[in-house]
C-alpha atoms as a PDB file:
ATOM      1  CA  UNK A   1      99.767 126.689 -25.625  1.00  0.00           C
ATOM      2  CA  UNK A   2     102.682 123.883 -25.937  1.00  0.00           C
ATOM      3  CA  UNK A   3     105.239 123.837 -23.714  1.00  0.00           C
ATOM      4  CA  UNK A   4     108.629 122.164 -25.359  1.00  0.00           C
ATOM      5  CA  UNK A   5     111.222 120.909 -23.125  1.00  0.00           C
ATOM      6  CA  UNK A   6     114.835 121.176 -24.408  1.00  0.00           C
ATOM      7  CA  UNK A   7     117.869 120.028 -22.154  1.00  0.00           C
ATOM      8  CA  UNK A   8     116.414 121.437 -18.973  1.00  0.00           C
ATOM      9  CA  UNK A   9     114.909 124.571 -20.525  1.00  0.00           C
ATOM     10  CA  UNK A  10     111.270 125.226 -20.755  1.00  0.00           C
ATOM     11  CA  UNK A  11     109.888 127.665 -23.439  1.00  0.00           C
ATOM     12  CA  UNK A  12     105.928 128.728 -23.348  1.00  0.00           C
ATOM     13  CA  UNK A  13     104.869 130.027 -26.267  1.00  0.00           C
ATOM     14  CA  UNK A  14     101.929 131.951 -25.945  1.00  0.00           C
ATOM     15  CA  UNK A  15      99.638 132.822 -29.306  1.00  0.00           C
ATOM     16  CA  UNK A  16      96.755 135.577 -29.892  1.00  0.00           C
ATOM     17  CA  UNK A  17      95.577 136.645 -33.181  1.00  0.00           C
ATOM     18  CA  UNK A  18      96.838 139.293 -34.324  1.00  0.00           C
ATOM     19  CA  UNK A  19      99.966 139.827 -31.817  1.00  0.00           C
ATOM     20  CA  UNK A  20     103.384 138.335 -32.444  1.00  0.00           C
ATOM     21  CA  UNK A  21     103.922 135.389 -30.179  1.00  0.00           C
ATOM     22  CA  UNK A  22     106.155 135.815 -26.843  1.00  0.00           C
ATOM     23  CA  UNK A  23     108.256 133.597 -25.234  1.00  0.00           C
ATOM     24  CA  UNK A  24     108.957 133.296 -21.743  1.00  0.00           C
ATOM     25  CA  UNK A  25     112.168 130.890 -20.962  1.00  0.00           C
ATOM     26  CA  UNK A  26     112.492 129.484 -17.283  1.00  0.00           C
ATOM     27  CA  UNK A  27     115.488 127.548 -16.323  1.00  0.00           C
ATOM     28  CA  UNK A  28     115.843 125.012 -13.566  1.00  0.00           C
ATOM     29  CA  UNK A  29     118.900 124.113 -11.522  1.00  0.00           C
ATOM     30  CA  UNK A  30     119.890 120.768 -12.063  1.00  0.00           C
ATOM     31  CA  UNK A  31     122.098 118.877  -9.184  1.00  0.00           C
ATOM     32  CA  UNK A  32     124.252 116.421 -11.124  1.00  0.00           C
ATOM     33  CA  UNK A  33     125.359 115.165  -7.616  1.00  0.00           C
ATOM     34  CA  UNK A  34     121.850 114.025  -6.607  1.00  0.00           C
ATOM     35  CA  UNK A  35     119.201 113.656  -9.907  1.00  0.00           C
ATOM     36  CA  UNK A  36     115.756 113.435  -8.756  1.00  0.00           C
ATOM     37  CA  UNK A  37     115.093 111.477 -11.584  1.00  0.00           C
ATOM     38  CA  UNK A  38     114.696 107.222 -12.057  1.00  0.00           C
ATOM     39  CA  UNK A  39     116.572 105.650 -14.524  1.00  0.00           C
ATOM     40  CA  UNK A  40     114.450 103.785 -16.780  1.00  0.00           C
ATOM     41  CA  UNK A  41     115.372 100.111 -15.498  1.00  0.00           C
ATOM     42  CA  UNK A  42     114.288 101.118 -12.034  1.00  0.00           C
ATOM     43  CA  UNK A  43     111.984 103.225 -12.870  1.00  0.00           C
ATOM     44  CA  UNK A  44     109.935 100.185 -14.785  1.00  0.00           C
ATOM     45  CA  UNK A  45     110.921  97.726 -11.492  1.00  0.00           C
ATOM     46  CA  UNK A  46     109.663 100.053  -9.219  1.00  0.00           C
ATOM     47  CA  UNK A  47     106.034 100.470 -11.515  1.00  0.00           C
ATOM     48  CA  UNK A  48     105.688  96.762 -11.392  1.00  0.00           C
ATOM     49  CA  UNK A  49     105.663  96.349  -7.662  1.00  0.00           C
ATOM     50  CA  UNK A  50     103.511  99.284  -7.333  1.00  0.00           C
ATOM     51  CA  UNK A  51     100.992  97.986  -9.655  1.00  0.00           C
ATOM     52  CA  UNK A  52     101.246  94.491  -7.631  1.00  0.00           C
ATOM     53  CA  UNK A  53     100.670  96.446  -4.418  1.00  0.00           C
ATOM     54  CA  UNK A  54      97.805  97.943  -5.934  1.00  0.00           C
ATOM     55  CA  UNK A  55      96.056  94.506  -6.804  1.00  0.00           C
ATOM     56  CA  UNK A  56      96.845  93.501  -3.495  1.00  0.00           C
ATOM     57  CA  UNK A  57      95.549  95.981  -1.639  1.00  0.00           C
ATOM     58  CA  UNK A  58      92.445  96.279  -3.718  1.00  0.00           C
ATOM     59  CA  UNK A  59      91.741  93.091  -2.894  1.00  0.00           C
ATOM     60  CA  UNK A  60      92.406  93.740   0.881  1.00  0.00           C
ATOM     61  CA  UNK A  61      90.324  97.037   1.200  1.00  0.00           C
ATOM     62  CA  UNK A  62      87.231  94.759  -0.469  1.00  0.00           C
ATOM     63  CA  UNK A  63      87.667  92.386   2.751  1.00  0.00           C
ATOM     64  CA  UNK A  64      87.767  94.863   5.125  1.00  0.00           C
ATOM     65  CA  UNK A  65      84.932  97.313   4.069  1.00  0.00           C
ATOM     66  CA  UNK A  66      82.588  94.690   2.358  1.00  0.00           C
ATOM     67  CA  UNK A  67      82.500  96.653  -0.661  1.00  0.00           C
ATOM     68  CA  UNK A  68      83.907  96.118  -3.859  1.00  0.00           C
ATOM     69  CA  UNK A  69      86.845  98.251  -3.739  1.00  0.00           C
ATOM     70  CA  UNK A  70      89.804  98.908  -6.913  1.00  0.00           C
ATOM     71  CA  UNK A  71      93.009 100.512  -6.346  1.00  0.00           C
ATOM     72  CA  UNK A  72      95.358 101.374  -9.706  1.00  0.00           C
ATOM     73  CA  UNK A  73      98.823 102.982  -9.377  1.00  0.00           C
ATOM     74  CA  UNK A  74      98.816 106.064 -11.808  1.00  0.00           C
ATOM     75  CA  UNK A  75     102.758 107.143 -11.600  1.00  0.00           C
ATOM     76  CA  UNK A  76     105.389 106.525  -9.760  1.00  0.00           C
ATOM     77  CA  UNK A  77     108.320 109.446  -9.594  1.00  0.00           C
ATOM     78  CA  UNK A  78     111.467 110.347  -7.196  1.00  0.00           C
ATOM     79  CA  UNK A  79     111.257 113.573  -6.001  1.00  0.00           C
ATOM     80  CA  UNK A  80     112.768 115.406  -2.559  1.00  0.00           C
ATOM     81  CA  UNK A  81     110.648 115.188   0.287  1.00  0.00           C
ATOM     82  CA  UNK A  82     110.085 119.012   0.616  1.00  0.00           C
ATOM     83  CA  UNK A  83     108.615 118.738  -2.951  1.00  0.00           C
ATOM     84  CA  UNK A  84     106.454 115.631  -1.847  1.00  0.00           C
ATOM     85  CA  UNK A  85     105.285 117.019   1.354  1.00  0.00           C
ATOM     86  CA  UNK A  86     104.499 120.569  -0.835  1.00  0.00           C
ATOM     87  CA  UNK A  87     102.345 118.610  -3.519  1.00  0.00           C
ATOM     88  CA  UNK A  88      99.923 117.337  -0.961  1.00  0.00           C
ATOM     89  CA  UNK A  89      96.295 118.885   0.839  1.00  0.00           C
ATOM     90  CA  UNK A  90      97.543 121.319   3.727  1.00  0.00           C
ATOM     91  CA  UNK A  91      94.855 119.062   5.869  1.00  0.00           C
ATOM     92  CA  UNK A  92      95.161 115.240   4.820  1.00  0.00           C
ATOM     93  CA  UNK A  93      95.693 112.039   6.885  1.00  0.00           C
ATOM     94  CA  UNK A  94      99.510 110.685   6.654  1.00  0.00           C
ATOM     95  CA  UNK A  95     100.353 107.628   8.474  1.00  0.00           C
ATOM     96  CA  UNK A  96     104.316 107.577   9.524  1.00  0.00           C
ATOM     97  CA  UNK A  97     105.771 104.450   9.364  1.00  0.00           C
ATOM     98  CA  UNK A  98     109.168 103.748  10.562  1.00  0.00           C
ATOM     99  CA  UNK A  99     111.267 101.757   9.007  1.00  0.00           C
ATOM    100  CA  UNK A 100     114.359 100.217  10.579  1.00  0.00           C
ATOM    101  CA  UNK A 101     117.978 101.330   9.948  1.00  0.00           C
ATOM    102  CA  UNK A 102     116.598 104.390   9.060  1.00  0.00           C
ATOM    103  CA  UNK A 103     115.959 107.814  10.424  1.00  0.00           C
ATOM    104  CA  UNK A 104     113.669 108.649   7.657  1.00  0.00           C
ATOM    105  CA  UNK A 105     110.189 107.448   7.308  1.00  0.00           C
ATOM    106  CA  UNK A 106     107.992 106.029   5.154  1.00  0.00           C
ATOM    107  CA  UNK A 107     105.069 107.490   4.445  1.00  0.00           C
ATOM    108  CA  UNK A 108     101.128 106.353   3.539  1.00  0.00           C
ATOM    109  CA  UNK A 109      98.787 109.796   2.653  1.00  0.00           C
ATOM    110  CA  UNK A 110      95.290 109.555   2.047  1.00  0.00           C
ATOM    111  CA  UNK A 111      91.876 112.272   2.744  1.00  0.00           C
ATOM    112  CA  UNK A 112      90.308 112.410   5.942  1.00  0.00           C
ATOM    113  CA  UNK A 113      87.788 111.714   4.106  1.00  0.00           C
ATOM    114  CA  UNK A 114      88.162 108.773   2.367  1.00  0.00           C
ATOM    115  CA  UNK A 115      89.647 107.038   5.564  1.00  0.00           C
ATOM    116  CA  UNK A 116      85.981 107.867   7.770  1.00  0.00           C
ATOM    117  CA  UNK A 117      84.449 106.392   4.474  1.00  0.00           C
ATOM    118  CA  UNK A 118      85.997 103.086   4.929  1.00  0.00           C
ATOM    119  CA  UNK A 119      85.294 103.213   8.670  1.00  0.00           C
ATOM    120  CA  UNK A 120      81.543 104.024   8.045  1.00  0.00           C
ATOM    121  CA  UNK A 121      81.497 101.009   5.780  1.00  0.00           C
ATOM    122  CA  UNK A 122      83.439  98.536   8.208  1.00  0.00           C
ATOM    123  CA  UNK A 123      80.338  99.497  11.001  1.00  0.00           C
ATOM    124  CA  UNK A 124      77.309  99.059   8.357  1.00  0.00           C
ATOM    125  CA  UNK A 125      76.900 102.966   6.934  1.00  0.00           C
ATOM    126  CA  UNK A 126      77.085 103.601   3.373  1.00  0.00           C
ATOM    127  CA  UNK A 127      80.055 105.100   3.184  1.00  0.00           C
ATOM    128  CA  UNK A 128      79.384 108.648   1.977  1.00  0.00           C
ATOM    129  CA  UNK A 129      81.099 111.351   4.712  1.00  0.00           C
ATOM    130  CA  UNK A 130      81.770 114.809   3.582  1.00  0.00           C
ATOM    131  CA  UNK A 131      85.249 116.713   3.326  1.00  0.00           C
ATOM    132  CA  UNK A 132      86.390 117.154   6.874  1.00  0.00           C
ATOM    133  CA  UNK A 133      89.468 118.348   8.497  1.00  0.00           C
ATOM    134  CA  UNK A 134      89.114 116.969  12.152  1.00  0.00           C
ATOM    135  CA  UNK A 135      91.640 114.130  13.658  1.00  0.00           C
ATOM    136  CA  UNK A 136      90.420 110.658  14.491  1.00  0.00           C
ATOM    137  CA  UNK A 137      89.167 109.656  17.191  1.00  0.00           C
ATOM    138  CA  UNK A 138      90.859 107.014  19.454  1.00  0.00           C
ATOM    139  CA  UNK A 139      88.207 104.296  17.795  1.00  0.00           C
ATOM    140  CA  UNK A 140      88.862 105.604  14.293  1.00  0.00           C
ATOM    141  CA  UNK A 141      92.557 105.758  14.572  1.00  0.00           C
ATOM    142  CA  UNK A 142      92.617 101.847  15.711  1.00  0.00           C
ATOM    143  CA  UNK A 143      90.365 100.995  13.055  1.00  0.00           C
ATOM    144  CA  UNK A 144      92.940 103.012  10.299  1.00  0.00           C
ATOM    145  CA  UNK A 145      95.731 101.504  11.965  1.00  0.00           C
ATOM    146  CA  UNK A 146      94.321  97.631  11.250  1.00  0.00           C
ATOM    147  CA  UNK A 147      93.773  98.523   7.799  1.00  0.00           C
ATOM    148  CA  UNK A 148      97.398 100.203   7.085  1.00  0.00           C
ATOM    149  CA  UNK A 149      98.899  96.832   9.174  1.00  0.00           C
ATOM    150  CA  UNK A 150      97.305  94.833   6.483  1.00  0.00           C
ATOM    151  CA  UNK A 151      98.491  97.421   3.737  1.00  0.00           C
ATOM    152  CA  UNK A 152     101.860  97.387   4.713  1.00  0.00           C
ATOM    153  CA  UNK A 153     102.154  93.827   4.938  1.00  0.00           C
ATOM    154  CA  UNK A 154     100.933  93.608   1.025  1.00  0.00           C
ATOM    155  CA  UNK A 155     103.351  96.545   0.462  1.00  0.00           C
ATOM    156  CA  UNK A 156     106.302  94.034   1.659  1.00  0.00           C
ATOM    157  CA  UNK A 157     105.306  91.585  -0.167  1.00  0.00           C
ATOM    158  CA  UNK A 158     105.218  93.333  -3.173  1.00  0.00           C
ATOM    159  CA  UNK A 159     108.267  95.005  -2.898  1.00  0.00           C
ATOM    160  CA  UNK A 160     109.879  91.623  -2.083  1.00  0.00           C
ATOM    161  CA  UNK A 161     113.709  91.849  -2.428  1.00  0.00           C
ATOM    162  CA  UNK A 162     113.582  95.986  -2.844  1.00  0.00           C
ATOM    163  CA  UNK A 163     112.393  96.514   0.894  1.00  0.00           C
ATOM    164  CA  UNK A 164     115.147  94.612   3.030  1.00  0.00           C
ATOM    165  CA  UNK A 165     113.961  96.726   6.353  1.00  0.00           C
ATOM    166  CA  UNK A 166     111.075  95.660   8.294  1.00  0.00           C
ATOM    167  CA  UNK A 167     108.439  98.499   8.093  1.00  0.00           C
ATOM    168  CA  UNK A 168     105.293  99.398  10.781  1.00  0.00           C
ATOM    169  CA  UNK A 169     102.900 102.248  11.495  1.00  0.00           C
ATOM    170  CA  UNK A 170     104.503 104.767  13.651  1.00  0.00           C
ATOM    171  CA  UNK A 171     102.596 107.680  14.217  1.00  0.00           C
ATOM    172  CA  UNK A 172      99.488 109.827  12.633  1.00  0.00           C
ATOM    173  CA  UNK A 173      99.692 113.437  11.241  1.00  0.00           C
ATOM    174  CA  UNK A 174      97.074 115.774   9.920  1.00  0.00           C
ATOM    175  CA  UNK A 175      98.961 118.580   8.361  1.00  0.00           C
ATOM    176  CA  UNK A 176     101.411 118.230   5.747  1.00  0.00           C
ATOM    177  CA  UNK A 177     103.639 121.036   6.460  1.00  0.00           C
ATOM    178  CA  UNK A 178     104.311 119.931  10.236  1.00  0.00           C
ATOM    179  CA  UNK A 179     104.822 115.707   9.518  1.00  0.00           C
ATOM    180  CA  UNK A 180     108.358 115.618   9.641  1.00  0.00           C
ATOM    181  CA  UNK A 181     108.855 111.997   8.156  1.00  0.00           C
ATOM    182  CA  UNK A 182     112.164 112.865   6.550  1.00  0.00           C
ATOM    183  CA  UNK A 183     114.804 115.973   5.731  1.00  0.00           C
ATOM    184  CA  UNK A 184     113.195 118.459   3.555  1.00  0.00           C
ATOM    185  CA  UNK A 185     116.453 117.100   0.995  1.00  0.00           C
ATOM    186  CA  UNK A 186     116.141 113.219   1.337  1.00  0.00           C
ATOM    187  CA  UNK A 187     114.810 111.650  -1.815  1.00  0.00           C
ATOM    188  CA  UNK A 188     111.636 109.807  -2.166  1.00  0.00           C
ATOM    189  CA  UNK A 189     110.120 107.060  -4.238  1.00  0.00           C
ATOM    190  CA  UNK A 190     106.653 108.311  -4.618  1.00  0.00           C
ATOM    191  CA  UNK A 191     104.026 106.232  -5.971  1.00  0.00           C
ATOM    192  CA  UNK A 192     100.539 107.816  -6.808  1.00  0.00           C
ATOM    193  CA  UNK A 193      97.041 105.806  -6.439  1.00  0.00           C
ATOM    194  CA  UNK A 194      93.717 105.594  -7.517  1.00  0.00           C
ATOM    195  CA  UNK A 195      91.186 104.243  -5.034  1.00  0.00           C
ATOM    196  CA  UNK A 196      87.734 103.756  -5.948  1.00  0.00           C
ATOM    197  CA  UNK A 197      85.160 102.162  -3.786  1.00  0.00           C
ATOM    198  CA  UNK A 198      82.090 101.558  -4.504  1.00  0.00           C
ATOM    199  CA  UNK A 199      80.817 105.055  -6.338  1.00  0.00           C
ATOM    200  CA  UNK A 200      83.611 107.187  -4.224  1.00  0.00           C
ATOM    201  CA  UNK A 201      86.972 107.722  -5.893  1.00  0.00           C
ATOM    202  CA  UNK A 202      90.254 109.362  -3.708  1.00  0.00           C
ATOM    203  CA  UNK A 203      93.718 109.554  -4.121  1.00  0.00           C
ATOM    204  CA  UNK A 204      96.228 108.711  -1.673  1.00  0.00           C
ATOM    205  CA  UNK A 205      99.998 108.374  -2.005  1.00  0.00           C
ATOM    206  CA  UNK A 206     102.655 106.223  -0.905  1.00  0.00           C
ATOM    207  CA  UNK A 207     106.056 107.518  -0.347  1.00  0.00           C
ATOM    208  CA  UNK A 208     109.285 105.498   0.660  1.00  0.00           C
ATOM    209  CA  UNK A 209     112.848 107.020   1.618  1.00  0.00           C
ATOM    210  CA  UNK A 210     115.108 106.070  -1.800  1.00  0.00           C
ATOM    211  CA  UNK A 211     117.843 105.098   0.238  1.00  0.00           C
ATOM    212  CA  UNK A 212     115.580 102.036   1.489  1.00  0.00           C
ATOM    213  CA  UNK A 213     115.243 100.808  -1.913  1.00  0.00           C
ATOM    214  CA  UNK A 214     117.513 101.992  -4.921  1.00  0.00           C
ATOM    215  CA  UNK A 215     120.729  99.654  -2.989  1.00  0.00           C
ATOM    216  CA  UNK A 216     118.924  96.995  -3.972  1.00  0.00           C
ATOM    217  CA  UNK A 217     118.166  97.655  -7.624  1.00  0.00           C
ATOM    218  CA  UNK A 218     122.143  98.062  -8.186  1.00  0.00           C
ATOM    219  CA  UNK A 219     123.754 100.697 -10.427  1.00  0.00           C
ATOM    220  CA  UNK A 220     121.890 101.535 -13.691  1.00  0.00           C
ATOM    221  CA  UNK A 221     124.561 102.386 -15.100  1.00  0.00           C
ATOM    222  CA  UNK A 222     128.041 100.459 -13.523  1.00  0.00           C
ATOM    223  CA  UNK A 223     131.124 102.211 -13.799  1.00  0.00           C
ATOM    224  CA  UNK A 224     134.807 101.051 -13.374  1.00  0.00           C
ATOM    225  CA  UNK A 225     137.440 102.412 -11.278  1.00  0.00           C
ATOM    226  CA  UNK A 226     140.019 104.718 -12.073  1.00  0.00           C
ATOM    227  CA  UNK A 227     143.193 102.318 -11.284  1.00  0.00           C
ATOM    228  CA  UNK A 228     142.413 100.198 -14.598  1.00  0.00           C
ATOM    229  CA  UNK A 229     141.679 103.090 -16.922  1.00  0.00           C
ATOM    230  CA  UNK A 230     144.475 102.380 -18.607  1.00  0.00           C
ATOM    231  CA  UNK A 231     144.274  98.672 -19.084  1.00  0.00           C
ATOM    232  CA  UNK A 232     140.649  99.266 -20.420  1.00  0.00           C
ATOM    233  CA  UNK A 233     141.844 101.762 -22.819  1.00  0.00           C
ATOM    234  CA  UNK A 234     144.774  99.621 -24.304  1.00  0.00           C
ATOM    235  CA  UNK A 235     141.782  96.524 -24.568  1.00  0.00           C
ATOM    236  CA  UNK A 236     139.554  98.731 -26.408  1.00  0.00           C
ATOM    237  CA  UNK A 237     142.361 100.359 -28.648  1.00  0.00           C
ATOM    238  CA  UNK A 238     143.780  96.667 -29.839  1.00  0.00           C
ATOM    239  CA  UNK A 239     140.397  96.364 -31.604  1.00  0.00           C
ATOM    240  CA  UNK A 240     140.016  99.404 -32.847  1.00  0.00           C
ATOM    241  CA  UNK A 241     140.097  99.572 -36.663  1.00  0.00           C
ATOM    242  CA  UNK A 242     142.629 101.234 -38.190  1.00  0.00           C
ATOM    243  CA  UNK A 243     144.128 102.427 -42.157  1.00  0.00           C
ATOM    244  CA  UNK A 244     147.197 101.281 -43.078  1.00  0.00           C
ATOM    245  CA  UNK A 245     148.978 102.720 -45.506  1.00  0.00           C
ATOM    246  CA  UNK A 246     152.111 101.228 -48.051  1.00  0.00           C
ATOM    247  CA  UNK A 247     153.781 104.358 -49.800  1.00  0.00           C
ATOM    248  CA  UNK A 248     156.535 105.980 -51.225  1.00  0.00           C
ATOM    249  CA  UNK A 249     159.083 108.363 -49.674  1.00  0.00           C
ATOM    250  CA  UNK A 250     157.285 111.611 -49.331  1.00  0.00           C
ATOM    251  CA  UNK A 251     158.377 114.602 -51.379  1.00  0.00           C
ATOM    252  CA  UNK A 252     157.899 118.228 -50.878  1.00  0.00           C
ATOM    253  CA  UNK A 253     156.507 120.423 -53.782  1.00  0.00           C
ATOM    254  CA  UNK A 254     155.308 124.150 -54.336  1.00  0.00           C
ATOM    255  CA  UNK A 255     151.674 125.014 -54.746  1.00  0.00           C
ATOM    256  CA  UNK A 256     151.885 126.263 -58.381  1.00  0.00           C
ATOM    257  CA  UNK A 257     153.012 122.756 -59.504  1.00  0.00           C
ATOM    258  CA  UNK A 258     149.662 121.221 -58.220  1.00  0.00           C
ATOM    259  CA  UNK A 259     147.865 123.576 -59.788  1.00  0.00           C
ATOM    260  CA  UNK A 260     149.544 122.974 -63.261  1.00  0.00           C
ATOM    261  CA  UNK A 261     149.868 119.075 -63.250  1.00  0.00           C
ATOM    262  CA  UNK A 262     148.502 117.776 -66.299  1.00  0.00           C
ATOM    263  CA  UNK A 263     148.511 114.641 -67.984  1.00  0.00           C
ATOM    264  CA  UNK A 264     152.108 113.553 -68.623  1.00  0.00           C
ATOM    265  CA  UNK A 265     153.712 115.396 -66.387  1.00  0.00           C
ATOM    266  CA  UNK A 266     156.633 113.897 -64.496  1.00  0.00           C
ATOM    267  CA  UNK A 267     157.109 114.307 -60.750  1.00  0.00           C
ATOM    268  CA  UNK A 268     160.673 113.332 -59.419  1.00  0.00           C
ATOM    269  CA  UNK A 269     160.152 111.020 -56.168  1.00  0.00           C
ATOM    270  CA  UNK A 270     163.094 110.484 -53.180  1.00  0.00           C
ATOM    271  CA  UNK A 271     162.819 106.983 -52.871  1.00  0.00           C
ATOM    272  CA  UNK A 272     165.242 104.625 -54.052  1.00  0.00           C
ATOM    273  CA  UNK A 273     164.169 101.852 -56.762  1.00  0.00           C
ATOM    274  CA  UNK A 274     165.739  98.803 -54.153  1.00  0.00           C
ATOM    275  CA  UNK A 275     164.890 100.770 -51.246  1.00  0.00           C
ATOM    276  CA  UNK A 276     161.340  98.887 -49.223  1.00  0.00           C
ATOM    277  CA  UNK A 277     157.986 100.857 -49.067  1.00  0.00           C
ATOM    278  CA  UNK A 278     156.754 102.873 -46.160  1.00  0.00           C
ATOM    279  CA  UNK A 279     154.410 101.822 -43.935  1.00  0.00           C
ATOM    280  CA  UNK A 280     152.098 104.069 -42.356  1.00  0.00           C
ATOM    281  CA  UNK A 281     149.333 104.450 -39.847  1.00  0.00           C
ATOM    282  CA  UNK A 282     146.982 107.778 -40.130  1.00  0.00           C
ATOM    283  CA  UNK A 283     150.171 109.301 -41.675  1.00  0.00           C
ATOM    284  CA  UNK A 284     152.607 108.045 -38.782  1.00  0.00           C
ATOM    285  CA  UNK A 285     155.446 106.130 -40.237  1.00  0.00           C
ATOM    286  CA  UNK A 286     155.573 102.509 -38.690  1.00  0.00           C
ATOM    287  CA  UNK A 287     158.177 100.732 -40.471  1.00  0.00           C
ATOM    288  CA  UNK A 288     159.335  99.343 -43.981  1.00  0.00           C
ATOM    289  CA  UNK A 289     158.063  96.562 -46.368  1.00  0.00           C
ATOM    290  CA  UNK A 290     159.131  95.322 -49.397  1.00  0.00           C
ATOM    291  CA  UNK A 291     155.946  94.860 -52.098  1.00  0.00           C
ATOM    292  CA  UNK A 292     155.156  90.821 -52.521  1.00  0.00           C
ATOM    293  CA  UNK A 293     152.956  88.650 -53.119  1.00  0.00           C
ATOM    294  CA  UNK A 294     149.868  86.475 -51.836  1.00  0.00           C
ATOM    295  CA  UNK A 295     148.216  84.616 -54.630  1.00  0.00           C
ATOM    296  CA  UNK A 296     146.577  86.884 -57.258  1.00  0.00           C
ATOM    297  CA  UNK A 297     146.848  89.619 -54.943  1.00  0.00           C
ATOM    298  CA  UNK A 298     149.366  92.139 -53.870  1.00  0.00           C
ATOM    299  CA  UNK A 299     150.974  92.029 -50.705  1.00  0.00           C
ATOM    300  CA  UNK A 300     154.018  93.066 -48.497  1.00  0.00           C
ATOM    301  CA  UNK A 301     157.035  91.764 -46.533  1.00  0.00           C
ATOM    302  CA  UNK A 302     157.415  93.800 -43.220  1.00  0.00           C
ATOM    303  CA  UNK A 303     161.128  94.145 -43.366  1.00  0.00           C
ATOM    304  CA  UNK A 304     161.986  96.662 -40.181  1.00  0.00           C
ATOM    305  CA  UNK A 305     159.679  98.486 -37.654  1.00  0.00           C
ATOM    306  CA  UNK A 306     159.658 101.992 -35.989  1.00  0.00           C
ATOM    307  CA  UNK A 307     159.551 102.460 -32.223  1.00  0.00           C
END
């Protein structure tokens, strides 16, 4: 099965021997007035700081559970929150963090799971607890929040100039489809991560409101205003290449004299012998000029111009 992507439109082809293939075309609504999509120069900033947080709070997670502990960033996307909250576990541990100046939150999503792991290291267990759905308790939750203080402190730093607001833990939520960190429409900078401690491996997300951090990055693509349009155009034209043309008075003649001209043949043209050339542009007459000379090569005398 391959699944080609052409300007918006996906087409699955599916094969079986012996029966002609099918194709099945989908086609997604595209908002030109809010793209989900990074350009490339952010897109590449915003992987970078990611992959710095990631180091960072590697690091950080080794120092707090006593075991050696890796974190990689794996991708990094925009999407709307209501596709964000959609993509995760129905059950799954999401720290809120608020973040100042705006009404939207930030938000840090990791298993249940993985979070009682790191607690049973930090109190001498080894770390293995299976899947579970339940809430912290009120020891658990303190213990999660000291570790997401310390993560969101590397997270500023790494971000550096992106992440103007100040940013802290807020609130905890169990259940994706009730956290309501943000409008189901608000976009989201969404990184994805790879945590592996010890032999356990989980993935947790972090997701930050775009409006926090695109302002900074500046337009991708910078556009002028409308009022100098015209002075623009005029700048561009002037260096613009161009034809120009020197030729005689133009002469109107039948089709059936085309066809026949032969070699010899006389055609009568409307231009006086002391009367100067044309000068064209693209066929647009632009004045007149008398034929001259520049050293060993032929030139002309602009003698009147057109309007």
């Amino acid at each position: 099965m391959r699944q080609p992507i052409v300007a918006g439109v996906t087409v699955q082809e599916q094969v079986v021997i012996g029966v002609p293939a099918k194709s099945v075309r989908s086609v997604d609504v595209y908002d030109f007035r809010r793209p989900t999509t990074l350009a490339r120069e952010h897109s590449r900033v915003l992987e970078l700081a990611f992959e710095t947080f990631a180091r960072q709070w590697g690091t950080q997670l080794t120092a707090k559970v006593r075991v050696v502990s890796q974190v990689t960033c794996e991708q990094v996307l925009m999407v709307t929150y209501d596709e964000y909250a959609s993509s995760l576990p129905s059950s799954t541990a999401m720290v809120l963090c608020r973040l100042e100046s705006f009404a939207a939150k930030a938000v840090l999503q990791l298993p249940i799971s993985t979070a009682l792991g790191w607690i049973s290291y930090m109190l001498g267990g080894h770390g293995g607890v299976p899947e579970t759905d339940r809430k912290f308790t009120h020891v658990e939750q303190a213990l999660v929040r000291r570790i997401m203080d310390d993560a969101l402190e590397d997270l500023r730093y790494s971000l550096g100039t992106l992440l103007v607001s100040p940013i802290k833990v807020d609130t905890f939520q169990y259940n994706s489809q009730f956290a309501q960190a943000a409008a189901t429409t608000d976009l989201m900078i969404v990184a994805t991560f790879e945590i592996r401690i010890g032999e356990w491996a989980s993935e947790a997300t972090v997701a930050i409101p775009a409006e926090a951090l695109l302002p900074q990055m500046g337009d991708s693509n910078p556009t002028a205003t409308a009022a100098g349009a015209r002075g623009l155009m005029e700048a561009q034209l002037s260096w613009a290449p161009v034809e120009l043309a020197l030729r005689l008075a133009t002469t109107t003649v039948k089709p059936n004299a085309v066809l026949n001209l032969a070699v010899g043949d006389v055609l009568s043209i409307p231009h006086s012998q002391h009367k100067p050339l044309e000068l064209a542009i693209d066929g647009q007459l632009m004045g007149h000029a008398a034929v001259g000379a520049n050293g060993a090569r032929l030139a002309c005398v602009v003698v009147s111009t057109e309007s």
